[in-house]
N, C-alpha and C. Protein backbone atom coordinates (compact mmCIF):
# COMPACT_ATOMS: atom_id res chain seq x y z
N UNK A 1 -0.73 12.26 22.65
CA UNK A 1 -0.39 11.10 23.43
C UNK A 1 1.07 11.12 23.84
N UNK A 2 1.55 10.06 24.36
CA UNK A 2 2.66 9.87 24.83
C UNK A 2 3.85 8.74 24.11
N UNK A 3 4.43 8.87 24.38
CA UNK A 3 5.26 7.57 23.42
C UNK A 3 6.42 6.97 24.98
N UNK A 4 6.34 6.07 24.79
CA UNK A 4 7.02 4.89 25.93
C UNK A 4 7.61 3.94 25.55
N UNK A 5 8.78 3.10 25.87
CA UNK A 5 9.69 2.23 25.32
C UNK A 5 9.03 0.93 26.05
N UNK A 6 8.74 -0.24 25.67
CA UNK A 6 7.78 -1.27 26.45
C UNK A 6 8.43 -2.35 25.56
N UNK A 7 9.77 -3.44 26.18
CA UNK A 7 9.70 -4.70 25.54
C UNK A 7 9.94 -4.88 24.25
N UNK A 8 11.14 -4.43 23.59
CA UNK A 8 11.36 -4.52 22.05
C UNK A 8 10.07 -3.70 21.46
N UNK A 9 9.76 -2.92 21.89
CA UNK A 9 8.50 -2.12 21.15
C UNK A 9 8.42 -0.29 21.72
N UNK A 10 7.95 0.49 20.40
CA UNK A 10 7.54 1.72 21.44
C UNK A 10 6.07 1.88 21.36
N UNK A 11 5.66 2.36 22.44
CA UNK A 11 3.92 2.26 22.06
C UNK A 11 3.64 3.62 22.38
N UNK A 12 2.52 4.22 22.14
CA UNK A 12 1.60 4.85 21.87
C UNK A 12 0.76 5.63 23.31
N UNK A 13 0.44 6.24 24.43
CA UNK A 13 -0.17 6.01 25.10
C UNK A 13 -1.60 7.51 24.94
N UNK A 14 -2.31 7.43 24.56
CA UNK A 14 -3.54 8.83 24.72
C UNK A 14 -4.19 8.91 26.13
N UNK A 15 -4.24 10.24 26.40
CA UNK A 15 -4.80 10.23 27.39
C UNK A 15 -6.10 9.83 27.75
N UNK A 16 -6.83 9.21 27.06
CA UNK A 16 -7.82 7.98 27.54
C UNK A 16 -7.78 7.04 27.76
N UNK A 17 -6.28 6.55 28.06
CA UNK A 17 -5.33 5.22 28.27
C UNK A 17 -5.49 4.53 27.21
N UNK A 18 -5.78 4.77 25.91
CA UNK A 18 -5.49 3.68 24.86
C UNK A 18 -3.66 3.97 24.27
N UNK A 19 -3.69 2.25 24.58
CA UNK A 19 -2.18 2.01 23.64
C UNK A 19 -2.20 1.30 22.87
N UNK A 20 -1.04 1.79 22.33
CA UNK A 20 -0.91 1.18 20.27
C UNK A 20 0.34 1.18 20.26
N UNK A 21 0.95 0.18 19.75
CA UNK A 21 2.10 0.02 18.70
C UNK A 21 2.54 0.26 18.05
N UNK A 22 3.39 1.67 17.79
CA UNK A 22 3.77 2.20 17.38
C UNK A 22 5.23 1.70 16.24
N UNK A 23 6.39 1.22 16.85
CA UNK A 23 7.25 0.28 16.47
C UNK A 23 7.75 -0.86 16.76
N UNK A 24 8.48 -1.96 16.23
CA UNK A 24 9.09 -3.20 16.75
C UNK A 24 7.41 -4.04 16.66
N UNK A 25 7.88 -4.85 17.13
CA UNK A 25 6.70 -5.93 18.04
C UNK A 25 6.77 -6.84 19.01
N UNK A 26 6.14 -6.57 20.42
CA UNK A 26 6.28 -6.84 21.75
C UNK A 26 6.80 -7.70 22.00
N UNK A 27 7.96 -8.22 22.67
CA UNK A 27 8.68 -9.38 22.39
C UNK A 27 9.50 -10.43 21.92
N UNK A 28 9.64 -9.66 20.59
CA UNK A 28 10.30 -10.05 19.47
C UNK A 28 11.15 -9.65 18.96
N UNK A 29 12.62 -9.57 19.48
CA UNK A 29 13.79 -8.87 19.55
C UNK A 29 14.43 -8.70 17.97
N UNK A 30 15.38 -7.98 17.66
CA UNK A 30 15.74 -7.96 16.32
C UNK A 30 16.06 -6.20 15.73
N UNK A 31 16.64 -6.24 14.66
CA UNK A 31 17.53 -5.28 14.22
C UNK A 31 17.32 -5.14 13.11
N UNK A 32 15.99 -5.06 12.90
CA UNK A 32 15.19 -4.81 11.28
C UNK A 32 14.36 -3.43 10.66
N UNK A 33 15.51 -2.92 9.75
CA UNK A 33 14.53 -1.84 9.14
C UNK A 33 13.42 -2.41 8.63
N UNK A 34 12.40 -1.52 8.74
CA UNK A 34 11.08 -1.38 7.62
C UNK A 34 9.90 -1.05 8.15
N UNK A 35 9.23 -1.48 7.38
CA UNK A 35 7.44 -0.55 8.05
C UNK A 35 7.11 -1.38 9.17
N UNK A 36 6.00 -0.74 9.67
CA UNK A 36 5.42 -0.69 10.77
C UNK A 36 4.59 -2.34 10.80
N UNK A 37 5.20 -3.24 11.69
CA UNK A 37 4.51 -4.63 11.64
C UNK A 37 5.87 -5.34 10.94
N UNK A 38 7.17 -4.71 10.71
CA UNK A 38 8.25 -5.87 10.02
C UNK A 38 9.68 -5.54 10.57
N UNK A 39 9.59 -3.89 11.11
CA UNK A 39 10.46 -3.65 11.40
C UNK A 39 10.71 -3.63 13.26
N UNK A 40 11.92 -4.66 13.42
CA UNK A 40 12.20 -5.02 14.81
C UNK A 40 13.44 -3.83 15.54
N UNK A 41 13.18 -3.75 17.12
CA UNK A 41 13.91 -3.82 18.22
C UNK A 41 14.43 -4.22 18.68
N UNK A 42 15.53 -4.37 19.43
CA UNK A 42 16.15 -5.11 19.86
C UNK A 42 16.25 -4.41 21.00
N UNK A 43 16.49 -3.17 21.66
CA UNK A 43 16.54 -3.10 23.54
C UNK A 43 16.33 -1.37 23.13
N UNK A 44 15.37 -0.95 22.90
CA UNK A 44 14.90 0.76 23.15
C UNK A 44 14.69 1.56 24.46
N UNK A 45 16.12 2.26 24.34
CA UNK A 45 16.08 2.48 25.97
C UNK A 45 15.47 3.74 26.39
N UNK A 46 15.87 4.74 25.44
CA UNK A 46 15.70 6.17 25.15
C UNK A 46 14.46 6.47 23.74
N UNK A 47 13.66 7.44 24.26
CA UNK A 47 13.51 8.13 22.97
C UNK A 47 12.67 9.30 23.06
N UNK A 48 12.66 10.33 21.71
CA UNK A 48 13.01 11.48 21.63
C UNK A 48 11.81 11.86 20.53
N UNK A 49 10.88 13.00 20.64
CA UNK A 49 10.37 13.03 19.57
C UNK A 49 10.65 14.48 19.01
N UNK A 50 10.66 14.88 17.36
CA UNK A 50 11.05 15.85 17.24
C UNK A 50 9.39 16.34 16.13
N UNK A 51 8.99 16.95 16.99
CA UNK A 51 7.43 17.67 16.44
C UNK A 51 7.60 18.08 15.69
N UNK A 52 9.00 18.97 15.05
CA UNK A 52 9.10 19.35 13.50
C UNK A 52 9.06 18.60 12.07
N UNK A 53 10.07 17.44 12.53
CA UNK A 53 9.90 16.69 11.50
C UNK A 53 9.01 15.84 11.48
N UNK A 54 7.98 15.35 12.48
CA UNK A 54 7.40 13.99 13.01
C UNK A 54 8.07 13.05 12.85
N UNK A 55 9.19 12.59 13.41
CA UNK A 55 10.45 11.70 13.87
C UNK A 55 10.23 11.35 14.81
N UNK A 56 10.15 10.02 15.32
CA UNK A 56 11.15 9.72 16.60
C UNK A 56 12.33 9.52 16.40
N UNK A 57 13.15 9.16 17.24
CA UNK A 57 14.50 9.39 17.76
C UNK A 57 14.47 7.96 18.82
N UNK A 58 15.56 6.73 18.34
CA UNK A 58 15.13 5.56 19.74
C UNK A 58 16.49 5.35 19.74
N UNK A 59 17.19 5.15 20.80
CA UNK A 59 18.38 4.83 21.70
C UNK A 59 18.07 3.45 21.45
N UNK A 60 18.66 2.30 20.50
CA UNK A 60 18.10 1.00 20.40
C UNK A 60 19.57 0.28 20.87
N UNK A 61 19.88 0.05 22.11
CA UNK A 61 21.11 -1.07 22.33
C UNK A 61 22.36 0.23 22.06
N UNK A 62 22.89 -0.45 21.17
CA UNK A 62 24.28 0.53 20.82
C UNK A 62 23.93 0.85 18.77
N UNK A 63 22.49 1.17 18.88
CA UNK A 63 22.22 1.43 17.62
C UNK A 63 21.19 3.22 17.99
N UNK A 64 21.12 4.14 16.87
CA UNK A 64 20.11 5.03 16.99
C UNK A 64 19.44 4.90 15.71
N UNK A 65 18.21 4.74 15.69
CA UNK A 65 17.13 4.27 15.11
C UNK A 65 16.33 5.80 14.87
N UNK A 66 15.21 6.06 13.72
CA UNK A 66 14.60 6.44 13.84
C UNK A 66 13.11 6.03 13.11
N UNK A 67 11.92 6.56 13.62
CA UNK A 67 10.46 6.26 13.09
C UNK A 67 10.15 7.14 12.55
N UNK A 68 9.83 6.99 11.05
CA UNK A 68 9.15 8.01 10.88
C UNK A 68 7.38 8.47 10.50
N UNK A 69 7.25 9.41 10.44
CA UNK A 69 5.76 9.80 10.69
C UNK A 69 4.65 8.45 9.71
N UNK A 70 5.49 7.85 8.44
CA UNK A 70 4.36 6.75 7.88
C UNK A 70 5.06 5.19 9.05
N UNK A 71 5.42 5.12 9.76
CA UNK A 71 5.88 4.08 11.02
C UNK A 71 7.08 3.38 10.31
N UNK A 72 8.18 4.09 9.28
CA UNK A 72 9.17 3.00 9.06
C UNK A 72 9.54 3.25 9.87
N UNK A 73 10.79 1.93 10.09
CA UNK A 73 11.98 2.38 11.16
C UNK A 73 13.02 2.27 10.34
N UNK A 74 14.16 2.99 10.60
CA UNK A 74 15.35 3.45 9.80
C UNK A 74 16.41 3.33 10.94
N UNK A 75 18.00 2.61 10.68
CA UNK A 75 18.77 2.68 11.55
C UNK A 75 19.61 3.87 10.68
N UNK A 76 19.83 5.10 11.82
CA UNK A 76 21.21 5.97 11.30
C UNK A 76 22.30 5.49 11.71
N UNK A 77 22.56 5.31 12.85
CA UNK A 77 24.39 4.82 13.52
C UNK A 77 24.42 3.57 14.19
C-alpha cells in the first residue's frame, strides 16, 4: 500500500482503495507519543518509509516523529 499525510493523521492506502489509520487521529491535533489510537499529530507534512527497519519517518510541524512497525509514535527532534 501506500502511506499519505491526511489531516493530523497518516493513513494507509492498498491498492483496492481501502484506507486505514495508520497514525494520529483525523482531526485531532496534538503532540502525543504513544500507540496507535492515543498518539496525536499536529501538521504531518512529509513522510518517509524505511522498508529496513519498518519505520516511518513524519515531518510533523517543526517536530520529526517516527511510527513504528507495532503503530507507536515516537518524537526524535
Amino acid at each position: 500500500g501506500y502511506y499519505v499525510s491526511d489531516l493530523n493523521a497518516i493513513r494507509n492506502v492498498t491498492p483496492a482503495g481501502v484506507v486505514t489509520t495508520v497514525a494520529g487521529i483525523p482531526g485531532v491535533t496534538g503532540d502525543i507519543d504513544g500507540i496507535r489510537g492515543v498518539g496525536l499529530l499536529r501538521d504531518p507534512r512529509s513522510i518517509v518509509f524505511d522498508p529496513a527497519a519498518q519505520t516511518l519517518f513524519i515531518a510533523d510541524g517543526t517536530r520529526i516523529r517516527t511510527m513504528a512497525p507495532d503503530g507507536t509514535l515516537r518524537t526524535l527532534v
